[in-house]
N, C-alpha and C. Protein backbone atom coordinates (compact mmCIF):
# COMPACT_ATOMS: atom_id res chain seq x y z
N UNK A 1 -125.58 -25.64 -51.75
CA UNK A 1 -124.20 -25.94 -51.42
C UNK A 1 -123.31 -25.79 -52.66
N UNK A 2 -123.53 -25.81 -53.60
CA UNK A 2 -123.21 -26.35 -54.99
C UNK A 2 -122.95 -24.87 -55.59
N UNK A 3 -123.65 -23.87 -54.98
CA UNK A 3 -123.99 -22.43 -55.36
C UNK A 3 -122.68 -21.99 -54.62
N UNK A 4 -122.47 -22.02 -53.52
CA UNK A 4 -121.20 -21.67 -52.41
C UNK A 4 -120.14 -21.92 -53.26
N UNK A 5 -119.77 -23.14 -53.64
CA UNK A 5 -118.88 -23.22 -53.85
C UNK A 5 -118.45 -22.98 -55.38
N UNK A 6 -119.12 -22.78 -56.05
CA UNK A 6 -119.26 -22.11 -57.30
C UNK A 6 -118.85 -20.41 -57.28
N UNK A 7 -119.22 -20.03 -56.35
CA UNK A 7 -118.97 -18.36 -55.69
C UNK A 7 -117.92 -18.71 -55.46
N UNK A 8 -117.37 -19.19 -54.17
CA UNK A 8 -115.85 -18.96 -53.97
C UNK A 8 -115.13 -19.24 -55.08
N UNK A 9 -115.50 -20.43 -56.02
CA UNK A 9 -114.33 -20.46 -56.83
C UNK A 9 -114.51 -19.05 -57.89
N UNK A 10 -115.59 -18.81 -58.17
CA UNK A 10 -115.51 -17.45 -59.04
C UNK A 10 -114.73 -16.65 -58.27
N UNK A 11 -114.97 -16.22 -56.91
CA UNK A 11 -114.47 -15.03 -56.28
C UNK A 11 -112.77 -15.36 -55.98
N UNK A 12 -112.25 -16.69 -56.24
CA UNK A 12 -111.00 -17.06 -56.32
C UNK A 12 -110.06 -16.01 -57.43
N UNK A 13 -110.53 -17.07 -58.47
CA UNK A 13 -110.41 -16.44 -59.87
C UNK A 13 -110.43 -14.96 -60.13
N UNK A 14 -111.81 -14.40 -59.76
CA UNK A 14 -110.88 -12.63 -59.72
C UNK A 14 -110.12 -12.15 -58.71
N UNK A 15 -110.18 -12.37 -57.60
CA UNK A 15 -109.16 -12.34 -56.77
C UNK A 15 -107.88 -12.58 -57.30
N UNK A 16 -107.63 -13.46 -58.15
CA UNK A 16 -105.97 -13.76 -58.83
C UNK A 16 -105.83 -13.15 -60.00
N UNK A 17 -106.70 -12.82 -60.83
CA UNK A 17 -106.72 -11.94 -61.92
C UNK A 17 -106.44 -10.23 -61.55
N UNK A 18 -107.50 -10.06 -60.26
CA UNK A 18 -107.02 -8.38 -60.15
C UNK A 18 -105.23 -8.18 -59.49
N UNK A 19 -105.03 -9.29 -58.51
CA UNK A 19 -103.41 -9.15 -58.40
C UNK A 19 -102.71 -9.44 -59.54
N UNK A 20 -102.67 -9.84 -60.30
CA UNK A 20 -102.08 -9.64 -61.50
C UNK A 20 -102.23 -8.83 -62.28
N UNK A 21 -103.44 -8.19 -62.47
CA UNK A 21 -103.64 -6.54 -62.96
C UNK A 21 -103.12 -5.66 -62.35
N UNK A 22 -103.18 -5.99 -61.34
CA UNK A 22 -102.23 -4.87 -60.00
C UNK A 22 -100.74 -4.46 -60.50
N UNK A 23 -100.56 -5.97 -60.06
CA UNK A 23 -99.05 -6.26 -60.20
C UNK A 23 -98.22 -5.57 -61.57
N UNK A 24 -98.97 -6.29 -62.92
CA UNK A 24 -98.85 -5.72 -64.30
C UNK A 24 -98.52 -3.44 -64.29
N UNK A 25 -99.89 -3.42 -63.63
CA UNK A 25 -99.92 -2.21 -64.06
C UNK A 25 -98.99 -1.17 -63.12
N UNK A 26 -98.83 -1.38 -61.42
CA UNK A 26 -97.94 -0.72 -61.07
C UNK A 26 -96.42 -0.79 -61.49
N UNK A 27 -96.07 -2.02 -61.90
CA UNK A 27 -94.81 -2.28 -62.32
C UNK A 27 -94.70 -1.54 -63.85
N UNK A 28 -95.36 -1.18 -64.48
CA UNK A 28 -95.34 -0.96 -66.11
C UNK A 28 -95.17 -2.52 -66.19
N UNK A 29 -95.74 -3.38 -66.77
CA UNK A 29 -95.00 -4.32 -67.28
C UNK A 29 -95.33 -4.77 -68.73
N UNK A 30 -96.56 -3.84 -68.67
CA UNK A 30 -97.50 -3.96 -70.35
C UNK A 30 -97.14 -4.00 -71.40
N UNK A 31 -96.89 -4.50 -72.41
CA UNK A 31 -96.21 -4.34 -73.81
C UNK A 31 -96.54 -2.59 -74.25
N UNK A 32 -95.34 -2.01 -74.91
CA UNK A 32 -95.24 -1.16 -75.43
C UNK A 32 -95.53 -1.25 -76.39
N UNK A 33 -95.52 -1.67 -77.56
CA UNK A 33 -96.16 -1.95 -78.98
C UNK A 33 -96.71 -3.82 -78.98
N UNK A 34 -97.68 -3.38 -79.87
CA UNK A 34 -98.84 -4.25 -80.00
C UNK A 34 -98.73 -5.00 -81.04
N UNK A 35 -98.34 -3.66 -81.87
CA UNK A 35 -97.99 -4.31 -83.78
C UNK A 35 -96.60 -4.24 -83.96
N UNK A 36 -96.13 -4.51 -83.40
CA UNK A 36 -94.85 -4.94 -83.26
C UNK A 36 -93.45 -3.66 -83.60
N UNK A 37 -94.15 -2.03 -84.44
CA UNK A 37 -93.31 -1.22 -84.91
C UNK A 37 -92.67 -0.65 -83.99
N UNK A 38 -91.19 -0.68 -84.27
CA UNK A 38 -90.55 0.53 -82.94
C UNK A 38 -90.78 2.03 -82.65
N UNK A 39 -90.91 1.71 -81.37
CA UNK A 39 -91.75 3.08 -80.37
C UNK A 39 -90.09 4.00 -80.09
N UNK A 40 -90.75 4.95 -80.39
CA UNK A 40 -89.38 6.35 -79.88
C UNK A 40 -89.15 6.09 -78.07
N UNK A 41 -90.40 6.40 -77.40
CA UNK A 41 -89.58 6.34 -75.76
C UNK A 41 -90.44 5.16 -75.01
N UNK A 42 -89.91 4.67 -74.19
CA UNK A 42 -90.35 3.33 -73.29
C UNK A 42 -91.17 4.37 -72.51
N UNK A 43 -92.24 3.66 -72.17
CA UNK A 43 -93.73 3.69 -71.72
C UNK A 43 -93.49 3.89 -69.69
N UNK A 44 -92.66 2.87 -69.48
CA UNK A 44 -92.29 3.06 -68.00
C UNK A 44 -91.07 2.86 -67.66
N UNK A 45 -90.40 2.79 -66.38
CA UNK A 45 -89.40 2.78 -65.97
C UNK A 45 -88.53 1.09 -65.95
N UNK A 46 -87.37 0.62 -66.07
CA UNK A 46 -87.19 -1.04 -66.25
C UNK A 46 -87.08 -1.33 -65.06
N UNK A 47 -87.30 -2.37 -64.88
CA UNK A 47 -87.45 -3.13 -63.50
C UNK A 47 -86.11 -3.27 -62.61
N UNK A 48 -85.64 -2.96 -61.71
CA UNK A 48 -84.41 -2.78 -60.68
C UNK A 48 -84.46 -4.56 -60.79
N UNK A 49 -83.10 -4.73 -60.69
CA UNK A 49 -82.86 -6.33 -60.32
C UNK A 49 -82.33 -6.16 -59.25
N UNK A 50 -83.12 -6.63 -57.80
CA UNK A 50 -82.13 -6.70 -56.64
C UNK A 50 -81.22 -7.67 -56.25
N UNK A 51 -79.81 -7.66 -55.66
CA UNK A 51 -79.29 -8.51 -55.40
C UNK A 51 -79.53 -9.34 -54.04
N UNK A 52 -79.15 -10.82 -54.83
CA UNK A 52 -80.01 -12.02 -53.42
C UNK A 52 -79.08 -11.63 -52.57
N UNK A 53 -79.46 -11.67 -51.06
CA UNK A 53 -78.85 -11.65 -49.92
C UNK A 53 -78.43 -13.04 -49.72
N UNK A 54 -77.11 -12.86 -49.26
CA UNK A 54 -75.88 -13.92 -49.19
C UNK A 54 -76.70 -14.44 -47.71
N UNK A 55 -76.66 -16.08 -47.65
CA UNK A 55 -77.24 -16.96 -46.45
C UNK A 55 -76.31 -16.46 -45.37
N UNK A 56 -77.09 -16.11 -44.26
CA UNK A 56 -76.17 -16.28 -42.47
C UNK A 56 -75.36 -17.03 -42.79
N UNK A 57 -73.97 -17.15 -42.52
CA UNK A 57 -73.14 -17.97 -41.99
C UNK A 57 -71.85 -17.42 -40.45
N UNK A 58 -72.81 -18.20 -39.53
CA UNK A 58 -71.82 -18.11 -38.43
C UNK A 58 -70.60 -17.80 -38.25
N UNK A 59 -69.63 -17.08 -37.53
CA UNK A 59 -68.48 -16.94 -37.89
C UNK A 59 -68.08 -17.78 -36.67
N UNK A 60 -66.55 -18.39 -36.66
CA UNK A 60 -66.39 -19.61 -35.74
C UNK A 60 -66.18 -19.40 -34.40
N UNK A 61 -65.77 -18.02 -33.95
CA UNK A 61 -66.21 -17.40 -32.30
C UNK A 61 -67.48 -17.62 -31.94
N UNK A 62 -68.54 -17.58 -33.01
CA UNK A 62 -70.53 -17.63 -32.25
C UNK A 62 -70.31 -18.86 -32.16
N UNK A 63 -71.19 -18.94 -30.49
CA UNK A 63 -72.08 -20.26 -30.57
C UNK A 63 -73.12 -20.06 -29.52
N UNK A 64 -74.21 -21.02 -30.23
CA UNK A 64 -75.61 -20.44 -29.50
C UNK A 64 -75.95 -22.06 -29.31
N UNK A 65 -75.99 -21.64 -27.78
CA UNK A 65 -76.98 -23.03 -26.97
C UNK A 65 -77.69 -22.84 -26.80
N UNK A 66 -78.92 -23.77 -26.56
CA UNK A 66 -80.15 -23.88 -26.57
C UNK A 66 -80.47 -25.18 -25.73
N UNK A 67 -81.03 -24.54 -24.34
CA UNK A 67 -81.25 -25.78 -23.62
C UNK A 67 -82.88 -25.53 -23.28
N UNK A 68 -83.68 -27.04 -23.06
CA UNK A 68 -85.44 -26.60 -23.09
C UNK A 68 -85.67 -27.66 -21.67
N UNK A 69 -86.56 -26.36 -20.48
CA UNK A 69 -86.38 -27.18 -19.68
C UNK A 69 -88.04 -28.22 -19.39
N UNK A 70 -88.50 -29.08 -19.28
CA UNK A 70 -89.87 -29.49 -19.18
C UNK A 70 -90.44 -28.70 -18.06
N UNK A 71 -92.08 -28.10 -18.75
CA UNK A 71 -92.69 -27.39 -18.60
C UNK A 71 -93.40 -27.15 -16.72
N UNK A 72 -93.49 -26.04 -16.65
CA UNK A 72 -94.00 -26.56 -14.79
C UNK A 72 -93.85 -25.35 -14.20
């Protein structure tokens, strides 16, 4: 029993390590220099910042009823 659950938690752990390798490497997100000297061209493309979508707000003509009738 003790063995089981020793596995899942290993198989947890790389499971969250390879999405983060994933994640890292399709995005470029890797450091470009290591030793800190400046590099002539960036390694990958910079990350798009998308803009948050503004919350629903009803305009004051909608209105939505909602009536629930017991089941039968």
């Amino acid at each position: 029993m003790l063995a089981i659950l020793f596995w899942l938690a290993l198989q947890a752990q790389v499971f969250m390590y390879a999405a983060e390798i994933n994640t890292v490497r399709v995005l470029r997100l890797y450091p470009r220099s290591i030793t800190g000297k400046p590099i002539t061209a960036p390694t990958g493309k910079p990350i798009a910042c998308t803009p948050r979508r503004k919350p629903y707000r009803p305009k004051p003509e909608e209105e939505i009823d909602v009536t629930f009738k017991n089941g039968g």
